[in-house]
Protein backbone atom coordinates (compact mmCIF):
# COMPACT_ATOMS: atom_id res chain seq x y z
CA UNK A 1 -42.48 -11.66 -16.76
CA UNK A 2 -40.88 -12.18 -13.55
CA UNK A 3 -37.72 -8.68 -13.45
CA UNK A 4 -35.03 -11.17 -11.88
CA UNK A 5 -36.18 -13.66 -14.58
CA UNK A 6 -32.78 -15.36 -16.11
CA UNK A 7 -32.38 -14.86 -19.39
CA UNK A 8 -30.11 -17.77 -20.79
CA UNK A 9 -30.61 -17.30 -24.25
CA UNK A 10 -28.92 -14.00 -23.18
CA UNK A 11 -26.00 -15.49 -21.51
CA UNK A 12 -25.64 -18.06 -24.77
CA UNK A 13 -25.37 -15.37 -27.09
CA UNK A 14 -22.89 -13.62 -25.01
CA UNK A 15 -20.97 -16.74 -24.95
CA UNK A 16 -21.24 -17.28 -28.63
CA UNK A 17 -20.26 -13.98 -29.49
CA UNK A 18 -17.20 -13.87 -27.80
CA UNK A 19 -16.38 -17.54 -29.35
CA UNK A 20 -16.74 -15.92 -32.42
CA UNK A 21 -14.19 -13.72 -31.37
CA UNK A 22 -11.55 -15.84 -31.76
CA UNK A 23 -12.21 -17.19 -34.96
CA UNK A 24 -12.70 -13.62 -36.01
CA UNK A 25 -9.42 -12.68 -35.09
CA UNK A 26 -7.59 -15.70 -36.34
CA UNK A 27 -9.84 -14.53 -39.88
CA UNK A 28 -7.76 -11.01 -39.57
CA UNK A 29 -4.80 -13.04 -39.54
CA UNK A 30 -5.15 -14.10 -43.17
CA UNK A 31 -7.60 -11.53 -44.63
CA UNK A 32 -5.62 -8.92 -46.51
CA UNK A 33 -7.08 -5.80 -43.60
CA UNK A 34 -4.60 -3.97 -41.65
CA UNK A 35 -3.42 -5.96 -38.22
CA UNK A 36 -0.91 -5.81 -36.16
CA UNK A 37 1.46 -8.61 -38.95
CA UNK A 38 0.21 -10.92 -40.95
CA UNK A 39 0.53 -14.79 -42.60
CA UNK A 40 2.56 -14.65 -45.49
CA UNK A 41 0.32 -15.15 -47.81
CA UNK A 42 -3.45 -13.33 -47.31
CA UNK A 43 -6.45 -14.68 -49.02
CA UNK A 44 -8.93 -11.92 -50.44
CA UNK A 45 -12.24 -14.02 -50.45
CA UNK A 46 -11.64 -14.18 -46.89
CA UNK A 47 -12.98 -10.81 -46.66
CA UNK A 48 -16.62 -11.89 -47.38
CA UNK A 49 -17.22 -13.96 -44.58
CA UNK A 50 -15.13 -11.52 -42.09
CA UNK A 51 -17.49 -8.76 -43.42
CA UNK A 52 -20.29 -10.78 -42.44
CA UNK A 53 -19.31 -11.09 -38.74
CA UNK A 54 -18.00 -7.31 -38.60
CA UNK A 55 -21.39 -6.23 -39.31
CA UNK A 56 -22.85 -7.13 -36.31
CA UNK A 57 -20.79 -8.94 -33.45
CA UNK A 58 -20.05 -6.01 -32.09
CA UNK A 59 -23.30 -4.30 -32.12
CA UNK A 60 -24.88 -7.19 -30.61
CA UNK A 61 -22.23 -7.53 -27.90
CA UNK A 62 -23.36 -3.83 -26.98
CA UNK A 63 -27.47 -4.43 -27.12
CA UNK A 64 -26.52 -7.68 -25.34
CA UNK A 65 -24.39 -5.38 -22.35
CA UNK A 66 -26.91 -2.87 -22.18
CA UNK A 67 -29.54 -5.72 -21.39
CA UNK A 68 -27.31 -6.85 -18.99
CA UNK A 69 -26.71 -3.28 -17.18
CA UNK A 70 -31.04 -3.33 -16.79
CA UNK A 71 -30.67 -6.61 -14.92
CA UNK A 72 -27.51 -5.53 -12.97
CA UNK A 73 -29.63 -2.12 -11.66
CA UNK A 74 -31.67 -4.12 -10.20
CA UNK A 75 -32.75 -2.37 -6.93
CA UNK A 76 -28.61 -0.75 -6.61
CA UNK A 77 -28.24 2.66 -6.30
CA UNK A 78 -26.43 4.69 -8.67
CA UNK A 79 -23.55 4.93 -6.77
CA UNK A 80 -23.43 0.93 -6.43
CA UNK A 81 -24.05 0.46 -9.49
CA UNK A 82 -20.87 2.86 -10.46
CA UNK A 83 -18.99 1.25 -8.27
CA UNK A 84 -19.71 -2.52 -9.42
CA UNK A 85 -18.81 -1.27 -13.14
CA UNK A 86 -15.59 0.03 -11.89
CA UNK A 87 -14.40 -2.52 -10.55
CA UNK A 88 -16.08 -5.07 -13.07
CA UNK A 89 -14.65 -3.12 -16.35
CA UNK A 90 -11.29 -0.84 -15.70
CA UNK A 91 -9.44 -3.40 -12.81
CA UNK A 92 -9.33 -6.12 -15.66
CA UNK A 93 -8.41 -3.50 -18.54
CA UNK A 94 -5.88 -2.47 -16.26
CA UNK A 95 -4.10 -5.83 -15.37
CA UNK A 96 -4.83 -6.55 -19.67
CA UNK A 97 -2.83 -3.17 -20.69
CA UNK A 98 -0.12 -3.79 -18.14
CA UNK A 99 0.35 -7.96 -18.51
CA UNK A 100 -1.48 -9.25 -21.53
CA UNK A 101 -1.44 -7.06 -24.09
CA UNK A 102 2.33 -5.96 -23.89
CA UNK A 103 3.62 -9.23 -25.70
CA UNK A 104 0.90 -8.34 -28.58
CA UNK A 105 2.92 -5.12 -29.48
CA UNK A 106 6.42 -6.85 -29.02
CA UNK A 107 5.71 -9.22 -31.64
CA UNK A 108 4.40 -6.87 -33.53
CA UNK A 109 7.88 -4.52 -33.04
CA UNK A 110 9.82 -8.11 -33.23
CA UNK A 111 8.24 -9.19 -36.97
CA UNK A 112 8.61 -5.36 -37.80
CA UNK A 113 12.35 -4.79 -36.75
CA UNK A 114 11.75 -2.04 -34.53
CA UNK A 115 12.48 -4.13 -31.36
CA UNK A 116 15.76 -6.92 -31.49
CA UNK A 117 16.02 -8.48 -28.01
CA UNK A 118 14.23 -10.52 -25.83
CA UNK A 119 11.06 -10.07 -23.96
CA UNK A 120 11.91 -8.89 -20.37
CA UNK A 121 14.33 -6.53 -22.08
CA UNK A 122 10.85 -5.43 -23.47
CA UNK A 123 8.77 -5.40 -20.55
CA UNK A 124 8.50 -3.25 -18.34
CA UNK A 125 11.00 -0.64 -19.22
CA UNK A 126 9.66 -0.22 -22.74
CA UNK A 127 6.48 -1.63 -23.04
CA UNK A 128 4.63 1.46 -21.53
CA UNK A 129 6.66 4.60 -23.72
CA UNK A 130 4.37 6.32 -25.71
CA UNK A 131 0.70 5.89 -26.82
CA UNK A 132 0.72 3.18 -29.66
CA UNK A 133 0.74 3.36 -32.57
CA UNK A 134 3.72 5.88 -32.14
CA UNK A 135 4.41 4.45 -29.00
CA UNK A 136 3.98 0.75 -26.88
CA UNK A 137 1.12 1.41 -24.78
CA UNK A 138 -1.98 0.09 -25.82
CA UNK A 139 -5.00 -1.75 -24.77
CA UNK A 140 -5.58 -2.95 -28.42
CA UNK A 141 -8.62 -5.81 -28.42
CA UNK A 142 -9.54 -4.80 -25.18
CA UNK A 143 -11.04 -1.39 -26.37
CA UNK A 144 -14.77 -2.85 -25.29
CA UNK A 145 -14.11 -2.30 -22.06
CA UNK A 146 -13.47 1.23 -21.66
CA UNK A 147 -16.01 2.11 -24.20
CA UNK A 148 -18.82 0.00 -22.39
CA UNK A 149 -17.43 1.85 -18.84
CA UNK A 150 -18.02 4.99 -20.45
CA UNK A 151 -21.60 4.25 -21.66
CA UNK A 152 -22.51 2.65 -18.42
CA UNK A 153 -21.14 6.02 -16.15
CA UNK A 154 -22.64 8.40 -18.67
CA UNK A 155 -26.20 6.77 -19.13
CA UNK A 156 -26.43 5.49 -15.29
CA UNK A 157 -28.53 8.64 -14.58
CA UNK A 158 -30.79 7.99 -17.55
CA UNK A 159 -30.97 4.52 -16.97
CA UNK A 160 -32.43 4.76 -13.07
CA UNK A 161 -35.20 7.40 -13.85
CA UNK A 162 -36.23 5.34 -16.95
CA UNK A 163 -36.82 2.49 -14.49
CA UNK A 164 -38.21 4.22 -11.81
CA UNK A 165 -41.08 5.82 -14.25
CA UNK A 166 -42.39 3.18 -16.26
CA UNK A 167 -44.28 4.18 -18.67
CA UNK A 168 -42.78 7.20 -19.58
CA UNK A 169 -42.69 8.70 -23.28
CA UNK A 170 -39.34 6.79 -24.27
CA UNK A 171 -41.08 3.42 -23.17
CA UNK A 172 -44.35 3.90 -24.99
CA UNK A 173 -42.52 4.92 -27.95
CA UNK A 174 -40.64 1.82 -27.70
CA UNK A 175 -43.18 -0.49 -27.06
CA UNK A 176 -44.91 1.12 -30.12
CA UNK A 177 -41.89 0.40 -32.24
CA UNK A 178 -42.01 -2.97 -31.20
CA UNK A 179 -45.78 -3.51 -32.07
CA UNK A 180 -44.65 -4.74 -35.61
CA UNK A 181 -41.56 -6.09 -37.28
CA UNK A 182 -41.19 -3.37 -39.68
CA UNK A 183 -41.76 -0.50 -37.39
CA UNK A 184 -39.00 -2.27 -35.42
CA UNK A 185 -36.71 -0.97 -37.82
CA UNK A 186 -37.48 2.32 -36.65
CA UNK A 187 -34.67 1.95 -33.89
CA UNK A 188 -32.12 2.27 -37.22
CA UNK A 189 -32.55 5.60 -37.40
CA UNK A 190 -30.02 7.28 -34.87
CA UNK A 191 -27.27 4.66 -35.40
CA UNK A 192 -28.10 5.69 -39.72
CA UNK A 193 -27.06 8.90 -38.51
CA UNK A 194 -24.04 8.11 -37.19
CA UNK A 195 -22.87 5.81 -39.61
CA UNK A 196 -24.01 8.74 -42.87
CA UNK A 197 -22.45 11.87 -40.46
CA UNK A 198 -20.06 10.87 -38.14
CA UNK A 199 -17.94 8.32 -39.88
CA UNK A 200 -16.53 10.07 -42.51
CA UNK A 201 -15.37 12.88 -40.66
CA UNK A 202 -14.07 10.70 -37.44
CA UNK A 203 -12.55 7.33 -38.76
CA UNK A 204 -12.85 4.52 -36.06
CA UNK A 205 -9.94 4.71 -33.83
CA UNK A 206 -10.85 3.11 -30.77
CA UNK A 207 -8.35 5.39 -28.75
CA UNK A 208 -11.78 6.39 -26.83
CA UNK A 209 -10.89 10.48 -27.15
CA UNK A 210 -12.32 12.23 -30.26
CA UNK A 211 -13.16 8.69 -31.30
CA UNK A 212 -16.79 10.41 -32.21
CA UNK A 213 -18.20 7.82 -34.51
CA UNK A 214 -17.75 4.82 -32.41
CA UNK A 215 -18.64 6.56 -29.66
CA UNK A 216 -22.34 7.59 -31.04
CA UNK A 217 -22.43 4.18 -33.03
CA UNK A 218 -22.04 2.10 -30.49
CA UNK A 219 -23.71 3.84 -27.19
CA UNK A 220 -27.27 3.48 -29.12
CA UNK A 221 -27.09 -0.33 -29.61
CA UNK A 222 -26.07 -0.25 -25.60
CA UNK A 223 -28.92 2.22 -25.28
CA UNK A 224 -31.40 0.28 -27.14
CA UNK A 225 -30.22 -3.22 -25.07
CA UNK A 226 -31.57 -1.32 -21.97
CA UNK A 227 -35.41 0.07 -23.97
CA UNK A 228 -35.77 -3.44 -25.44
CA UNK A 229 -35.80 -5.03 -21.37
CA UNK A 230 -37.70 -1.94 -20.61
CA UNK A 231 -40.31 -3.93 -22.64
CA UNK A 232 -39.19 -7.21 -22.91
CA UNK A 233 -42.31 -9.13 -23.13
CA UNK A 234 -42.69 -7.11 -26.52
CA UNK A 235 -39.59 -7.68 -27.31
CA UNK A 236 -39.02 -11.57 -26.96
CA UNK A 237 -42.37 -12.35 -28.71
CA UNK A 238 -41.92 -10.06 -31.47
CA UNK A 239 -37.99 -11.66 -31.98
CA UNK A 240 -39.53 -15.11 -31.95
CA UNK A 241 -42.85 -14.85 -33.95
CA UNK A 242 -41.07 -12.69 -36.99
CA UNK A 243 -37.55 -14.51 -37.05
CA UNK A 244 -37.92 -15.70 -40.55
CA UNK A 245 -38.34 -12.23 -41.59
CA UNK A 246 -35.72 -10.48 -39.58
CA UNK A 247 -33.34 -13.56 -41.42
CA UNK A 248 -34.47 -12.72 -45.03
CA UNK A 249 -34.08 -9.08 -44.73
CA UNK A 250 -30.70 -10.15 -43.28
CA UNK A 251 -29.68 -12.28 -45.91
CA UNK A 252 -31.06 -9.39 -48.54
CA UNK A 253 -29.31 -6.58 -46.56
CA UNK A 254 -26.14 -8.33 -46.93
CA UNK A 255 -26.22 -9.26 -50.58
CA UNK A 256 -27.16 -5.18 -51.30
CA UNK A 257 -24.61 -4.08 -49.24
CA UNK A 258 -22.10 -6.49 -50.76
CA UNK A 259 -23.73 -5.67 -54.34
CA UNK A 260 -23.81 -1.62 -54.12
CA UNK A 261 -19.91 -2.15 -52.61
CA UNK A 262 -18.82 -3.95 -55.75
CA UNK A 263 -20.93 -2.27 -58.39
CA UNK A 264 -21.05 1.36 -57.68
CA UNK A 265 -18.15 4.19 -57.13
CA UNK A 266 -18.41 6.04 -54.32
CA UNK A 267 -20.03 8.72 -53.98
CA UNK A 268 -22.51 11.30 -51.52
CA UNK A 269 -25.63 8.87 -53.05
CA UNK A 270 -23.84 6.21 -52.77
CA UNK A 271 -22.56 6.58 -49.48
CA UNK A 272 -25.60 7.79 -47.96
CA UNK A 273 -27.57 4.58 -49.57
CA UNK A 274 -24.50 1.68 -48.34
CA UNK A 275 -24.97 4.12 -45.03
CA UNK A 276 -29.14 2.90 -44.71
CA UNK A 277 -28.73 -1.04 -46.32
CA UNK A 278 -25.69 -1.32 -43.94
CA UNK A 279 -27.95 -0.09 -40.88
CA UNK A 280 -30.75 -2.34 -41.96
CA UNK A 281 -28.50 -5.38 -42.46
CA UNK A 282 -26.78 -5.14 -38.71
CA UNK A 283 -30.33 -4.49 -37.20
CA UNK A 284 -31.87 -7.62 -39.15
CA UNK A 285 -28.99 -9.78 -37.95
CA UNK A 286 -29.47 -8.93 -34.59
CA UNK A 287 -32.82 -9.20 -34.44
CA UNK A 288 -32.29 -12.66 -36.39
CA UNK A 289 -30.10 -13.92 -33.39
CA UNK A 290 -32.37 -12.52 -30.70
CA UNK A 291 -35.42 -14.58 -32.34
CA UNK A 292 -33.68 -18.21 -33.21
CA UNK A 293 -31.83 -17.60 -29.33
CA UNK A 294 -35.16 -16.97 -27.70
CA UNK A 295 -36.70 -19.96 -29.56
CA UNK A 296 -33.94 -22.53 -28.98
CA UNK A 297 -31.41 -21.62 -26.16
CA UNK A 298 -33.43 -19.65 -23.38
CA UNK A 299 -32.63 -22.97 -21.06
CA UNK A 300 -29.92 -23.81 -18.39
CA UNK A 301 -27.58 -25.91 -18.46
CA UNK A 302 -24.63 -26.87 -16.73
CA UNK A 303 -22.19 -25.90 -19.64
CA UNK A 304 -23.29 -22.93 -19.86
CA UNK A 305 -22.72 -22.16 -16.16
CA UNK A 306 -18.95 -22.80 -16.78
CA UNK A 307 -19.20 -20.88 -20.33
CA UNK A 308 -20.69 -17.86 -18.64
CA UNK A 309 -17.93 -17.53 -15.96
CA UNK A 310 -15.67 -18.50 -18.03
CA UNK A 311 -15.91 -15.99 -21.48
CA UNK A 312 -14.44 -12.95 -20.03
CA UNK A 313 -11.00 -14.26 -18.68
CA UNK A 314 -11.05 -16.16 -22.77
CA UNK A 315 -11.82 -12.03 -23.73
CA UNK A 316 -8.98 -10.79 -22.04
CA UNK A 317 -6.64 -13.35 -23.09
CA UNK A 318 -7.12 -14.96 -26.37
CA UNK A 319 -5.79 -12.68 -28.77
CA UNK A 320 -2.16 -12.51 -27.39
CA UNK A 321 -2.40 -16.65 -27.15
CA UNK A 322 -3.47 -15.78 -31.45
CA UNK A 323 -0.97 -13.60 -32.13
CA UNK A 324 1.73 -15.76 -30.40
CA UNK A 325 1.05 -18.85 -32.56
CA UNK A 326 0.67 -16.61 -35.87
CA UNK A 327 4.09 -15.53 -34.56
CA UNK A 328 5.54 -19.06 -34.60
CA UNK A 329 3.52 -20.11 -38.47
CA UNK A 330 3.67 -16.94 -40.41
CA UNK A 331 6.62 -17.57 -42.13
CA UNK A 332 5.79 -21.98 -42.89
CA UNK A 333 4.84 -23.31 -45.73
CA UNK A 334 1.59 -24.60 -44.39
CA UNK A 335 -2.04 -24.10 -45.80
CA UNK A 336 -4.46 -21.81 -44.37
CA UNK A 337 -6.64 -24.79 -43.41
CA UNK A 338 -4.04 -26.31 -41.39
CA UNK A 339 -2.53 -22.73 -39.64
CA UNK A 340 -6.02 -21.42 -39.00
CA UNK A 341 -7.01 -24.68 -37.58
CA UNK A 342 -3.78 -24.73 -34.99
CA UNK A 343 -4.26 -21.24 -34.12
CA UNK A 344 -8.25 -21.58 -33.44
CA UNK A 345 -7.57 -25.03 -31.31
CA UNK A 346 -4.58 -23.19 -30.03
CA UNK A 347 -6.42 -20.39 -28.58
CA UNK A 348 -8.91 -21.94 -27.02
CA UNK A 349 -6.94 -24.57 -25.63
CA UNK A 350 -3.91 -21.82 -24.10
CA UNK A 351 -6.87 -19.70 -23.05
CA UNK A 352 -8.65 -22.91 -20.97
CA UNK A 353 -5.33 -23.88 -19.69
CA UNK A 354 -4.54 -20.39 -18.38
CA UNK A 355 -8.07 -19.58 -16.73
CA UNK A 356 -8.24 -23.73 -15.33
CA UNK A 357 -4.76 -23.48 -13.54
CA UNK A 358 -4.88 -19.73 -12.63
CA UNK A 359 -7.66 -18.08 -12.67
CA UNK A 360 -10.86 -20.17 -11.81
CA UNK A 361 -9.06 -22.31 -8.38
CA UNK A 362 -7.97 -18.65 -6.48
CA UNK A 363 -10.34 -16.09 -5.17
CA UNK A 364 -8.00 -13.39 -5.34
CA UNK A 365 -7.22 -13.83 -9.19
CA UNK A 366 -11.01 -13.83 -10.37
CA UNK A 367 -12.20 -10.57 -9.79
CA UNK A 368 -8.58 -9.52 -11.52
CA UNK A 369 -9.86 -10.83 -15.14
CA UNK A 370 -13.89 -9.99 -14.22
CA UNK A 371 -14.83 -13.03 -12.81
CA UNK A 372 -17.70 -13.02 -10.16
């Protein structure tokens, strides 16, 4: 396969992903999780279907970067390459912290009472005091981005000698993982160790330092999205040919971890066995997506050009455009079929709006919100 080969069923599951985004955070809206405020009234079988998304958008968002960071090598030195994710990753998390996520944690102050006046009283003089929760600062959904800056930076060096020495022991080892479907599932076994040992002793806090678990959960799926291109052709033809599988042990990973979460106390067993069928499930859904992507969306097309430029400005905005409309319908007497449905159209209508008259005409605002 041709290196600088596009990928599309790549950039349609990154697209599709970060859709799901939206609806995922409208979801925390009404599901009876801690958020930043809620609807008043939370529905508890909402927690089902959110569970089933938490599992593995995120993982796959990571594989799906650290595909993206073998392509974006390309023949870039180190240095370039350090450079590019600079300037790609922390400039838009900066202008996020300091302009879009602000009026996320004033609403949140306003519908709490810890904050009485209006907005601009707000912003700036108070909106960067402190480190929230304690304090205002925050860069709240956009915790991705630091985290995948991190894992770029730190794995760069890795990353360059592994493709300048193919063939080397990690590669054969991977390409001998990927010689089956169930020795595919071998890759579980470092992010198993991470979920049994690091997350109960480091809760996810996603404040980046001492945040050990996500930190060693997530850099192996970005690790992995980087092996799996090292040996793509292995890769794409295994996803395809053995998608019905990877979909039933999906399907049966789910139901067990839903079934040992609902039957059984907790406990070391316990935890270390929800630890392994909750590995297994993610990994099966992933692989899942790769397979029915690879078989049905690796083509071009001219919506997905516009998708693809525009996801990450949608990213960086949509969840203040959310949170600003749950503001507004929290308190109505409305059903959750007809709030969830104005937020959701609301979102991605605000968030086209914004990037249409904004973002996408001037130069000089793209590359602000990651825009090529």
């Amino acid at each position: 396969m041709n290196e600088t080969a596009r990928r599309y069923d790549l950039d349609w599951l990154r697209v599709l992903v970060f859709g799901l985004l939206i609806f995922y955070h409208v979801g925390m809206f009404f599901v009876p999780w801690g958020w930043h405020f809620k609807n008043n009234e939370t529905y508890t079988w909402l927690v089902y279907p959110m569970l089933f998304l938490n599992q593995w958008r995120l993982p796959i968002l990571f594989v799906i970067s650290g595909m993206g960071t073998y392509f974006a090598l390309g023949k870039r030195s180190i240095w370039t390459f350090v450079k590019e994710r600079f300037w790609r990753l922390w400039v838009p998390l900066g202008v996020g912290m300091f302009v879009v996520v602000p009026p996320q944690v004033y609403l949140e102050r306003i519908v709490k009472g810890d904050f009485i006046r209006g907005y601009f009283e707000w912003w700036p003089m108070e909106a960067f005091i402190g480190i929230y929760p304690s304090g205002n600062m925050s860069w709240h959904h956009l915790w991705f981005l630091p985290y995948l800056l991190l894992f770029s930076w730190m794995l760069a060096p890795a990353f360059v000698y592994l493709k300048n020495n193919p063939g080397s022991l990690i590669q054969s080892f991977t390409q001998k993982l990927l010689s089956s479907p169930w020795l595919a599932y071998g890759f579980i076994l470092p992010i198993y160790l991470a979920e049994s040992l690091l997350e109960p002793f480091f809760p996810s806090t996603k404040a980046l330092v001492g945040d050990w678990f996500t930190i060693g959960y997530y850099i192996c799926f970005f690790f992995f999205g980087f092996l799996l291109m090292l040996n793509r052709d292995d890769f794409w033809a295994l996803a395809e040919k053995h998608r019905n599988l990877f979909l039933i042990n999906g399907i049966m990973g789910f139901i067990g971890l839903i079934g040992i979460r609902m039957i059984f106390e907790d406990s070391t067993i316990i935890h270390f066995t929800e630890a392994l069928i909750k590995v297994f499930n993610v990994w099966s859904w992933i692989l899942t997506l790769f397979g029915f992507a690879a078989t049905y969306l690796n083509r071009p097309s001219k919506r997905l050009s516009y998708c693809n430029a525009a996801v990450y400005p949608f990213y960086i905005l949509h969840q203040t455009i959310t949170l600003t409309i749950g503001y507004f319908v929290m308190n109505l007497d409305w059903s959750l079929g007809v709030k969830s449905g104005i937020m959701v159209i609301g979102t991605f209508l605000g968030s086209w709006i914004i990037y249409e008259a904004f973002i996408r005409p001037w130069k000089w605002m793209r590359p602000v919100f990651g825009v090529k």
